[in-house]
Protein backbone atom coordinates (compact mmCIF):
# COMPACT_ATOMS: atom_id res chain seq x y z
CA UNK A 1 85.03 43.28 170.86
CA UNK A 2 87.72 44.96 169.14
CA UNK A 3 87.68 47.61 166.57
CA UNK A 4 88.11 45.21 163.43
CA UNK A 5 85.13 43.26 164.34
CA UNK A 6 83.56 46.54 164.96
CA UNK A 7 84.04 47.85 161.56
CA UNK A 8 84.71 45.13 159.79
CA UNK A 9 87.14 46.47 157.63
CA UNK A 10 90.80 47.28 158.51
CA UNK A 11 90.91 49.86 156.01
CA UNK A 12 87.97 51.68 158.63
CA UNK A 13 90.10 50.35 161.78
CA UNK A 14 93.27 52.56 160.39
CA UNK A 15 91.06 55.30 159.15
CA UNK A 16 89.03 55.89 162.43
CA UNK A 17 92.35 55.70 164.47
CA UNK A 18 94.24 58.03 162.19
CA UNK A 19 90.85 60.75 162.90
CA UNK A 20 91.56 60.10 166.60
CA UNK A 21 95.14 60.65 166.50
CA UNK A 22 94.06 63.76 164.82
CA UNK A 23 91.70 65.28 167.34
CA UNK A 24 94.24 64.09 170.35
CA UNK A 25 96.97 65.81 168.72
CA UNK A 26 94.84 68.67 168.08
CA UNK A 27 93.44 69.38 171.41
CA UNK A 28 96.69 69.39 173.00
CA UNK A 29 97.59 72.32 170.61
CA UNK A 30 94.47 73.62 171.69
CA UNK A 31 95.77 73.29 175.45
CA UNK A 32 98.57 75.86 174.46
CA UNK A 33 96.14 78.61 173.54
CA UNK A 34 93.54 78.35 176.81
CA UNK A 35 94.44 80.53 179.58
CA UNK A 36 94.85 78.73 183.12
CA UNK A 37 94.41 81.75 185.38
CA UNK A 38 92.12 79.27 187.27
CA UNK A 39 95.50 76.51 187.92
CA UNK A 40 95.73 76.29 191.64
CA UNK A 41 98.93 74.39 191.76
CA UNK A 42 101.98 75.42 189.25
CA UNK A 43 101.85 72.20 187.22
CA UNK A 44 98.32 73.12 186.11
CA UNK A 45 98.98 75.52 184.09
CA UNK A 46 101.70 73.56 181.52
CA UNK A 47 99.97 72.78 178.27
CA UNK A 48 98.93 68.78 178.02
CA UNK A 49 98.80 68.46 181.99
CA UNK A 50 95.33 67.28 182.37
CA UNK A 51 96.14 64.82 178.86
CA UNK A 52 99.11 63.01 180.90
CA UNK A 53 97.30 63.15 184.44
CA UNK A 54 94.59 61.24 182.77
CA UNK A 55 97.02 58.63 180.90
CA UNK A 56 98.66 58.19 184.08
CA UNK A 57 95.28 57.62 186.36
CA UNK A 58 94.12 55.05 183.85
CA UNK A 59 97.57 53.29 183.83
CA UNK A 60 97.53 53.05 187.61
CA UNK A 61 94.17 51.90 187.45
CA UNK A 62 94.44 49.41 185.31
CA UNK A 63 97.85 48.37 187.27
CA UNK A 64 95.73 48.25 190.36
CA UNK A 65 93.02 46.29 189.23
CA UNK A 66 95.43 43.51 187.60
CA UNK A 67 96.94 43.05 190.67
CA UNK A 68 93.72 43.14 192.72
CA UNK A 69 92.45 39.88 190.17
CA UNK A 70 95.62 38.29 190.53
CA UNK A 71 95.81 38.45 194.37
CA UNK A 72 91.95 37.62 194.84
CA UNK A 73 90.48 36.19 191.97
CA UNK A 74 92.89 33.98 190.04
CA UNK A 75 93.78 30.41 191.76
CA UNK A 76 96.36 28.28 190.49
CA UNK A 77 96.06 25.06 188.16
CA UNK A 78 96.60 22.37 190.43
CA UNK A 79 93.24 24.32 192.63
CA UNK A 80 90.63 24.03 189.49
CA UNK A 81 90.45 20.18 190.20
């Protein structure tokens, strides 16, 4: 189901993703005001590390399981018959 459906309306779809643009862009300023006295490893403590960590752990993630369904679960045409 995707966000049109959803809503219904595209003039909601751009609305609701122009809020959430919003609040991303505003937590990552945020990020630059928190102190990281708690960062155990150097890269921890730049502003917007835990935003890009997360990007990039979904990204492999999704990479991962596209290749696990393509290996294991997809067959080829000619197979189907």
């Amino acid at each position: 189901m995707n966000l049109e459906q959803y809503f219904g309306d595209p003039y909601w779809v751009k609305k609701m993703q122009a809020v959430f643009c919003f609040l991303l862009v505003l937590l990552v300023i945020a990020d630059f005001f928190i102190e990281k006295d708690h960062a155990v490893l150097p890269l921890e403590s730049l502003p917007g590390f835990y935003a890009v960590f997360g990007l990039l752990a979904t990204l492999l993630i999704i990479g991962v399981s596209k290749l696990l369904g393509h290996l294991f679960i997809m067959r080829k045409e000619e197979d189907h018959d």
